[in-house]
C-alpha atoms as a PDB file:
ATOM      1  CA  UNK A   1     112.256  84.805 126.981  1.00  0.00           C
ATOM      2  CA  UNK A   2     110.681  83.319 124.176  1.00  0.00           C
ATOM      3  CA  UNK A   3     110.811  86.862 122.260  1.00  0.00           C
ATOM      4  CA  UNK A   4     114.373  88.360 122.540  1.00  0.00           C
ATOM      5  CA  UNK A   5     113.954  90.916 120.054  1.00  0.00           C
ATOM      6  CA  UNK A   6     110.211  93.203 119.090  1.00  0.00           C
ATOM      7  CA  UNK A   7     109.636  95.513 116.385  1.00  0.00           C
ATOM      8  CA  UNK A   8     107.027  98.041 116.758  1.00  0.00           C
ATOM      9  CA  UNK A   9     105.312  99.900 114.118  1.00  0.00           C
ATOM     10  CA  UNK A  10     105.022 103.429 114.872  1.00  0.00           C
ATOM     11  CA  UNK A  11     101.615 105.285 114.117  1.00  0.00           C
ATOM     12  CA  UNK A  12      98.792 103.206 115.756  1.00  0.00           C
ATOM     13  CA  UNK A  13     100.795 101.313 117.580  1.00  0.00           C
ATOM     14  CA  UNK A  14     103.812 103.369 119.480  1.00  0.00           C
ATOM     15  CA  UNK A  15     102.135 106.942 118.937  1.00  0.00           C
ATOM     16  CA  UNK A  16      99.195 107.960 118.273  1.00  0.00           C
ATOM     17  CA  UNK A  17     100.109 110.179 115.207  1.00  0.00           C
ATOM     18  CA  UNK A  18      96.572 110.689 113.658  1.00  0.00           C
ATOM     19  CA  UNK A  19      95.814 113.914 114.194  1.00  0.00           C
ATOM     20  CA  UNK A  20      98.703 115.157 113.161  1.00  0.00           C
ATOM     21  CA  UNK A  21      98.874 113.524 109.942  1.00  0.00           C
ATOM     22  CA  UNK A  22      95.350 114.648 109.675  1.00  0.00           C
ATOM     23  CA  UNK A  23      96.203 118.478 109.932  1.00  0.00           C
ATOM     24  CA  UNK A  24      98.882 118.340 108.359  1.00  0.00           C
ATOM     25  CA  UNK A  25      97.052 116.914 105.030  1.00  0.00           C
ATOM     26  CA  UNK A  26      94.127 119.212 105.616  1.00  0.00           C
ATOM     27  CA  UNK A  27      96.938 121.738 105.356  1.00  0.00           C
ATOM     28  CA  UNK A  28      98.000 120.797 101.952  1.00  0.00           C
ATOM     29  CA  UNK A  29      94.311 120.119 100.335  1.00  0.00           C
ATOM     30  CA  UNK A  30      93.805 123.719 101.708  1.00  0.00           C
ATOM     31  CA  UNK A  31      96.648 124.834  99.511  1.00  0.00           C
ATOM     32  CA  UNK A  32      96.186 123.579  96.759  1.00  0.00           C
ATOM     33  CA  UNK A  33      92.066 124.114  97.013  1.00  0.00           C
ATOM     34  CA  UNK A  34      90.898 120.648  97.257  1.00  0.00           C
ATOM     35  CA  UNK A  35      88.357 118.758  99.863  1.00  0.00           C
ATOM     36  CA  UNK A  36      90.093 118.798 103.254  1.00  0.00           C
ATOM     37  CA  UNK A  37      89.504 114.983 104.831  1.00  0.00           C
ATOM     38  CA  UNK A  38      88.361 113.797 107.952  1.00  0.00           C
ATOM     39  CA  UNK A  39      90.290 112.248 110.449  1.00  0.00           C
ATOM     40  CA  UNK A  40      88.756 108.976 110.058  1.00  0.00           C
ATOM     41  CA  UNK A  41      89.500 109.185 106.008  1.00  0.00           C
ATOM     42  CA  UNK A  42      93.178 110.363 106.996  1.00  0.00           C
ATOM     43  CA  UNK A  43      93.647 107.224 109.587  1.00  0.00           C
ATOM     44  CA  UNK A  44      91.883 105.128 106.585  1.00  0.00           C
ATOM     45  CA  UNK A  45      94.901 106.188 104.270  1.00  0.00           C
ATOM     46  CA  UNK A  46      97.425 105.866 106.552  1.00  0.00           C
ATOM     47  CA  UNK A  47      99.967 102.978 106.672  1.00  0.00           C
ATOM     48  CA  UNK A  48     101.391 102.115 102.788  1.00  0.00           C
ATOM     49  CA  UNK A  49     103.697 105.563 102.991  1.00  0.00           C
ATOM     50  CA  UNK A  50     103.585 108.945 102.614  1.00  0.00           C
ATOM     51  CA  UNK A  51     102.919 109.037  98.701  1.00  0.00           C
ATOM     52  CA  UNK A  52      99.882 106.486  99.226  1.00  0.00           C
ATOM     53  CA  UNK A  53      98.743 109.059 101.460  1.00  0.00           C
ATOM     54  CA  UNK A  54      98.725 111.637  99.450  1.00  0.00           C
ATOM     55  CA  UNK A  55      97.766 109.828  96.403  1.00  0.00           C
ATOM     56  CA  UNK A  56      94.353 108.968  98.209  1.00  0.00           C
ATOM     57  CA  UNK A  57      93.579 111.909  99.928  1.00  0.00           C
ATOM     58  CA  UNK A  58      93.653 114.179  96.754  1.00  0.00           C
ATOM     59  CA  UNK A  59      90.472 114.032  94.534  1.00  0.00           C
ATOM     60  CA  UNK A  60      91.080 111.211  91.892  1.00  0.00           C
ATOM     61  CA  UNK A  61      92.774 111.634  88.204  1.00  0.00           C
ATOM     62  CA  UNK A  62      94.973 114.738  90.082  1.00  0.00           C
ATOM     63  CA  UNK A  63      98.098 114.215  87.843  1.00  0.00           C
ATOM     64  CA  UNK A  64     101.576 113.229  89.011  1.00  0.00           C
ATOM     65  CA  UNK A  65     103.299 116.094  89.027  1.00  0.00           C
ATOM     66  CA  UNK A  66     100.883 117.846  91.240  1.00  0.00           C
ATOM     67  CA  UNK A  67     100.695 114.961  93.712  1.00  0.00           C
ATOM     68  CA  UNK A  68     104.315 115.882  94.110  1.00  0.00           C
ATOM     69  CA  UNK A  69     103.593 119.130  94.617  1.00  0.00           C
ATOM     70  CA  UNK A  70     101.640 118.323  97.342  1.00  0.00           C
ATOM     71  CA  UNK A  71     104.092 115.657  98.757  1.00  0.00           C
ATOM     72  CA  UNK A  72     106.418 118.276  99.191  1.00  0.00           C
ATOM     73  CA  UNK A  73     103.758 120.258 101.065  1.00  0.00           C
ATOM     74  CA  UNK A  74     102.641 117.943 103.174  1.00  0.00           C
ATOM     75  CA  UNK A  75     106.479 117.034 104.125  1.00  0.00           C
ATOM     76  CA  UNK A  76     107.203 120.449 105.068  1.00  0.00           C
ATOM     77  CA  UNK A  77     104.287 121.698 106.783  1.00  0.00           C
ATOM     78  CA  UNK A  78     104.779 117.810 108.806  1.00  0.00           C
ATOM     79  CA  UNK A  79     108.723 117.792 110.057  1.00  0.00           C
ATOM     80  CA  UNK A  80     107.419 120.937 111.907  1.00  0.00           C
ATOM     81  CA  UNK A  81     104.157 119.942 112.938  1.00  0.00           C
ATOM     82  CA  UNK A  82     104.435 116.182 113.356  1.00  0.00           C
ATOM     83  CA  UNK A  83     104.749 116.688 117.700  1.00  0.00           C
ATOM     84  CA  UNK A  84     101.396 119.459 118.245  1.00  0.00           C
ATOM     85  CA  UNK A  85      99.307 116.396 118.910  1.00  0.00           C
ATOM     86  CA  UNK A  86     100.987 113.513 118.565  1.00  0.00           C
ATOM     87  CA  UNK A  87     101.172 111.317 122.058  1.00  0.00           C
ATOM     88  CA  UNK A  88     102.348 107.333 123.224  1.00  0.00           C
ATOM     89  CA  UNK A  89      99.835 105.265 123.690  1.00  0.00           C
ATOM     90  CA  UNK A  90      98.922 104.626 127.424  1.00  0.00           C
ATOM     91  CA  UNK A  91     101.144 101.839 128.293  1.00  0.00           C
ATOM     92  CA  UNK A  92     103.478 101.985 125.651  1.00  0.00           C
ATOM     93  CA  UNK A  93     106.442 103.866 127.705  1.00  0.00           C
ATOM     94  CA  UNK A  94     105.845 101.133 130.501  1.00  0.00           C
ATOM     95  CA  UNK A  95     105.959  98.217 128.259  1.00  0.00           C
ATOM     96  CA  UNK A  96     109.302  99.767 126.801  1.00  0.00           C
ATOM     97  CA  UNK A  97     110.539  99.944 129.991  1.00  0.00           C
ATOM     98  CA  UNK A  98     110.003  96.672 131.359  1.00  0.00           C
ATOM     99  CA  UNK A  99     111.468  95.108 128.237  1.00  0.00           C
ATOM    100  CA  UNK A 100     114.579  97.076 128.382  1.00  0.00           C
ATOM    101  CA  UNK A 101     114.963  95.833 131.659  1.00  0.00           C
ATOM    102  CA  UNK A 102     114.667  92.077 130.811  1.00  0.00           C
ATOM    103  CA  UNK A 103     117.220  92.444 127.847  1.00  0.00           C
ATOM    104  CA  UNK A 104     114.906  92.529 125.215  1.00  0.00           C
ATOM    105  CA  UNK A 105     115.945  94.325 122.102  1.00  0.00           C
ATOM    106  CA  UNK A 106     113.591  96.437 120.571  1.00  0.00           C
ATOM    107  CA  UNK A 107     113.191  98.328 117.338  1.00  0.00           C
ATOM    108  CA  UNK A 108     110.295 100.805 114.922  1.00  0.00           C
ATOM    109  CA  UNK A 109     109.820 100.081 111.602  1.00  0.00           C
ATOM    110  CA  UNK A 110     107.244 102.198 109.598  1.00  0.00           C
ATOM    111  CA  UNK A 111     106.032 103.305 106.635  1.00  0.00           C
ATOM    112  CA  UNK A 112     106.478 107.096 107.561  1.00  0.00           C
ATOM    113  CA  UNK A 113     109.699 108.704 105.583  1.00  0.00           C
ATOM    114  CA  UNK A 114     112.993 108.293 107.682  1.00  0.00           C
ATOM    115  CA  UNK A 115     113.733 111.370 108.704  1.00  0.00           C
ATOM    116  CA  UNK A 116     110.572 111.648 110.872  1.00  0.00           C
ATOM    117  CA  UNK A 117     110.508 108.326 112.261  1.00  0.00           C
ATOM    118  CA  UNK A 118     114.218 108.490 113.659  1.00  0.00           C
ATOM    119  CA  UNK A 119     113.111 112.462 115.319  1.00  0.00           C
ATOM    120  CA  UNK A 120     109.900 110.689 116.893  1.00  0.00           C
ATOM    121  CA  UNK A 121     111.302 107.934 117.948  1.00  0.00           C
ATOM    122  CA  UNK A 122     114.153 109.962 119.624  1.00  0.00           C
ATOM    123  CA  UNK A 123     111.836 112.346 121.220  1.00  0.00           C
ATOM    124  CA  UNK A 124     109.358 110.227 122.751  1.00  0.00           C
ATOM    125  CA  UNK A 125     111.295 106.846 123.446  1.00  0.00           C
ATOM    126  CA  UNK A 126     115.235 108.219 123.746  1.00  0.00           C
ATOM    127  CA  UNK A 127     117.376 104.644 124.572  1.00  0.00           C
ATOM    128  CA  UNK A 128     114.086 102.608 124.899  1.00  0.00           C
ATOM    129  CA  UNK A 129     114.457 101.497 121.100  1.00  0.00           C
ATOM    130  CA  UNK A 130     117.830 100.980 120.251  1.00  0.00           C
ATOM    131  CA  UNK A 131     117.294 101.118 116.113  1.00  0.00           C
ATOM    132  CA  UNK A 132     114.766 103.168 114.077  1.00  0.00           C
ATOM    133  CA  UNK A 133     114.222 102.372 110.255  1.00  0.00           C
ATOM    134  CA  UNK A 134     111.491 105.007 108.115  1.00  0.00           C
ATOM    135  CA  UNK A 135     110.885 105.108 104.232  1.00  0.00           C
ATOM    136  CA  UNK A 136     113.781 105.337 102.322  1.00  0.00           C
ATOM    137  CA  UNK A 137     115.384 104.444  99.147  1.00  0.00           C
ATOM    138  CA  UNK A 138     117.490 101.984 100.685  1.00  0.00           C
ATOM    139  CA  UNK A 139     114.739 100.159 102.053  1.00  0.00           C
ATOM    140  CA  UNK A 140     111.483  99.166 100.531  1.00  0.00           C
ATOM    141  CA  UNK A 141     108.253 100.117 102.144  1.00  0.00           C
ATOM    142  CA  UNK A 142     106.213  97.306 104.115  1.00  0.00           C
ATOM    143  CA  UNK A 143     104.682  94.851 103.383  1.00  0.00           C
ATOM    144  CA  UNK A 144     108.020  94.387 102.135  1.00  0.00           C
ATOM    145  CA  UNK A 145     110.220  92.405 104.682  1.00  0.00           C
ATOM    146  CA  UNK A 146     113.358  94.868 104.096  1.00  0.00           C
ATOM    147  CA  UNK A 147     112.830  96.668 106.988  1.00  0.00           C
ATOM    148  CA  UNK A 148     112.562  94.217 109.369  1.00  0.00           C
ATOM    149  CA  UNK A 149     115.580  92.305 108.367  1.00  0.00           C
ATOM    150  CA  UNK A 150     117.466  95.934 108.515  1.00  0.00           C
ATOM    151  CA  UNK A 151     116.611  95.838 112.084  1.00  0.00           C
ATOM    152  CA  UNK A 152     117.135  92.393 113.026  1.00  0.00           C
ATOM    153  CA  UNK A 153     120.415  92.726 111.321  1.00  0.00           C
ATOM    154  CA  UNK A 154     121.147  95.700 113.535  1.00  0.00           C
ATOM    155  CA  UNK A 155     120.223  93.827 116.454  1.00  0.00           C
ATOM    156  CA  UNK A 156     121.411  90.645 115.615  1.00  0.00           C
ATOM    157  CA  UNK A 157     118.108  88.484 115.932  1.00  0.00           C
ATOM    158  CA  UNK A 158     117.231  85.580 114.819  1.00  0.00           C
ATOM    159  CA  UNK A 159     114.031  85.189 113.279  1.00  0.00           C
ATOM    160  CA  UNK A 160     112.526  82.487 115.446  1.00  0.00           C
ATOM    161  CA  UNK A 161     112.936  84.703 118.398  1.00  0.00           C
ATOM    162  CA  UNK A 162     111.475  87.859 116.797  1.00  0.00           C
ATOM    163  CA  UNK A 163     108.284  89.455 116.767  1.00  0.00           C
ATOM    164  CA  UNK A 164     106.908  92.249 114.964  1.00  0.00           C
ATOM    165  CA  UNK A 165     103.668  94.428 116.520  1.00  0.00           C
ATOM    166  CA  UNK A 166     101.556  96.588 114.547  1.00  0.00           C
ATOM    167  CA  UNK A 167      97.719  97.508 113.973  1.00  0.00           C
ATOM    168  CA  UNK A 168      97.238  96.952 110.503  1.00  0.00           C
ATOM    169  CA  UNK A 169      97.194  95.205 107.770  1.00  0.00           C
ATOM    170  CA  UNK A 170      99.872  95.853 106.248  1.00  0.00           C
ATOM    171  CA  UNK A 171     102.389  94.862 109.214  1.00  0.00           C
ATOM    172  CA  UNK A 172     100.685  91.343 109.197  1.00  0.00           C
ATOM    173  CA  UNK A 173     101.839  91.065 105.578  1.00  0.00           C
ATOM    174  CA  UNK A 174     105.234  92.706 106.429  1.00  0.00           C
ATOM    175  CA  UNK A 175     105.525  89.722 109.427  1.00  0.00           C
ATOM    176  CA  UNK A 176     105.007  87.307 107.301  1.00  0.00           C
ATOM    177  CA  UNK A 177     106.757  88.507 104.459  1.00  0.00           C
ATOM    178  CA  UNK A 178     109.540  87.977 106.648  1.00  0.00           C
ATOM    179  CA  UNK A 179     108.498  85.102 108.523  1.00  0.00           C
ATOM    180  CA  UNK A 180     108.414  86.254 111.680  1.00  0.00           C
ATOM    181  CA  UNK A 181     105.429  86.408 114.574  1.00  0.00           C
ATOM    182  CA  UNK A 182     103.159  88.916 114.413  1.00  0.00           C
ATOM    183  CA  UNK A 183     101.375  90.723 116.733  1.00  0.00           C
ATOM    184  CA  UNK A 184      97.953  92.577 116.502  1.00  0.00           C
ATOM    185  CA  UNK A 185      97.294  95.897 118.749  1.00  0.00           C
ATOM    186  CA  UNK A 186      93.617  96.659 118.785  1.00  0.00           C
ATOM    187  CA  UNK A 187      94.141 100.499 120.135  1.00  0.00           C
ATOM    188  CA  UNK A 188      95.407 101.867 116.812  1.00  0.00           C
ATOM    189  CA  UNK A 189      94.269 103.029 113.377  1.00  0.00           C
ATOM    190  CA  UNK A 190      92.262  99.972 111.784  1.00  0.00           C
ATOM    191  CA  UNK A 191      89.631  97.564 113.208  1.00  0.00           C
ATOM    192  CA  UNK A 192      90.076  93.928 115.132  1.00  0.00           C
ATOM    193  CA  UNK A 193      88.453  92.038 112.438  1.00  0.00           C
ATOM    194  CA  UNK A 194      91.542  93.554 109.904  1.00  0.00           C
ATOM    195  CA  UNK A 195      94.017  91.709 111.891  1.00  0.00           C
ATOM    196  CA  UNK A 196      91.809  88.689 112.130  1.00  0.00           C
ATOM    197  CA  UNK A 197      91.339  88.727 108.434  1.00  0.00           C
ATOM    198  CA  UNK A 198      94.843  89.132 107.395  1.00  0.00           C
ATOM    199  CA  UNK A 199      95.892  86.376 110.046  1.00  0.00           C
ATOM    200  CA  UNK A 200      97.803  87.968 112.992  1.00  0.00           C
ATOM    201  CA  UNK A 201      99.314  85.167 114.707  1.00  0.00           C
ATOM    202  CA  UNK A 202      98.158  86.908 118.292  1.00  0.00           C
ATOM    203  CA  UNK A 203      96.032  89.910 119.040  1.00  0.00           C
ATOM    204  CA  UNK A 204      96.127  92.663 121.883  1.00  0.00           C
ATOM    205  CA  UNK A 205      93.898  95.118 123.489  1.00  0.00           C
ATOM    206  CA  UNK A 206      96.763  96.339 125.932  1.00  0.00           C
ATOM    207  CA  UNK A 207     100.396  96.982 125.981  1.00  0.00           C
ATOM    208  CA  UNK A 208     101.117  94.602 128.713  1.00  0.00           C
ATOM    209  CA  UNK A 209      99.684  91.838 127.276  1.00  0.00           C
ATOM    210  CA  UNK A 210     102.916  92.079 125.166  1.00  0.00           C
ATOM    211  CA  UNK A 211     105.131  91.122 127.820  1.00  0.00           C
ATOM    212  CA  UNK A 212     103.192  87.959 128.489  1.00  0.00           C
ATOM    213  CA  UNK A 213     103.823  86.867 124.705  1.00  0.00           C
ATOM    214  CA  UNK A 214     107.672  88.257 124.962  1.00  0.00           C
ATOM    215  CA  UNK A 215     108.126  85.351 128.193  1.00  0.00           C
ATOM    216  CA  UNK A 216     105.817  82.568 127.192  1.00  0.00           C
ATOM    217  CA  UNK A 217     105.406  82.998 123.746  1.00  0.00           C
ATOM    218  CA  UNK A 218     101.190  82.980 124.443  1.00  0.00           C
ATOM    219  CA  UNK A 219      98.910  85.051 125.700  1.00  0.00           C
ATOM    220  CA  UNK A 220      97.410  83.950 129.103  1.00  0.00           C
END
């Protein structure tokens, strides 16, 4: 293996979260009487954290203290909606699989707040990722490398034999933040010619392509 440990982003590239996150701030701009978003907006806004989130889907100049407000809501009305809609990607249990069973180490960083990304990742993937780092005060949000090295230090990987997978932009930046390979999925939240932009050391349009870059360090 060329690859003995991957990191995953979560929404867009592990689960496909968006409608979820979608109702879930529709629910909050309904209580507090503001325009709900669309789904496209929502998957727009997605990917910096849970305050960016909010802090764009709001109408602009809403003051700080309300934007917690509706933080709070959002979290709430979330942790117990967050698994209605929310569904792998096709492929994504397979690929998991398979790299389990050739001793890969694997890992999900993202932007979401902790406590969620630990009960998703538990729920949908069990022992297929063996660490599961969120949001927190301990660790800074991506692009920041923290998160990454959290996980490689969990899993004791070196960096030339790491790879981190994601669909935006902001995991590109986190990758190379932390000078690690970076991989582009095309099946999640922003378009191909983000990850081209930003520089994405490879790009995907299917899980299993993933495994080819794990063994040979290419695609095909």
């Amino acid at each position: 293996m060329v690859y003995k440990t991957v990191i995953f982003d979560m929404d867009g590239t592990l689960l496909n979260t968006l409608d979820d996150l979608a109702d879930s701030v529709n629910y909050m701009l309904r209580e507090f009487d503001y325009p709900l978003r669309t789904v496209k907006e929502v998957g727009d806004f997605v990917g910096n954290g849970v305050e960016r989130l909010i802090r764009l889907a709001v109408p602009a100049g809403t003051p700080d203290e309300k934007i917690l407000r509706c933080m709070d809501v959002f979290k709430t009305h979330y942790a117990a909606h967050m698994q209605d809609k929310t569904r792998p990607y096709d492929g994504i249990c397979e690929l998991l699989g398979e790299l389990k069973a050739e001793g890969v180490k694997t890992a999900v960083l993202s932007n979401k707040f902790d406590t969620a990304v630990k009960k998703l990742a538990g729920e949908y993937f069990g022992d297929l990722l063996q660490d599961a780092v969120g949001e927190s005060d301990r660790v800074r949000k991506k692009p920041a490398p923290d998160g990454i090295f959290a996980a490689m230090k969990k899993l004791g990987a070196l960096p030339e034999e790491t790879v981190y997978v994601g669909d935006s932009e902001v995991d590109v930046r986190a990758a190379k933040n932390a000078k690690v390979a970076c991989i582009g999925v095309t099946w999640g939240f922003r378009d191909k010619s983000v990850l081209v932009a930003e520089g994405a050391d490879m790009i995907v349009s299917h899980p299993q392509e993933i495994i080819t870059i794990v063994r040979s360090g290419a695609k095909e």
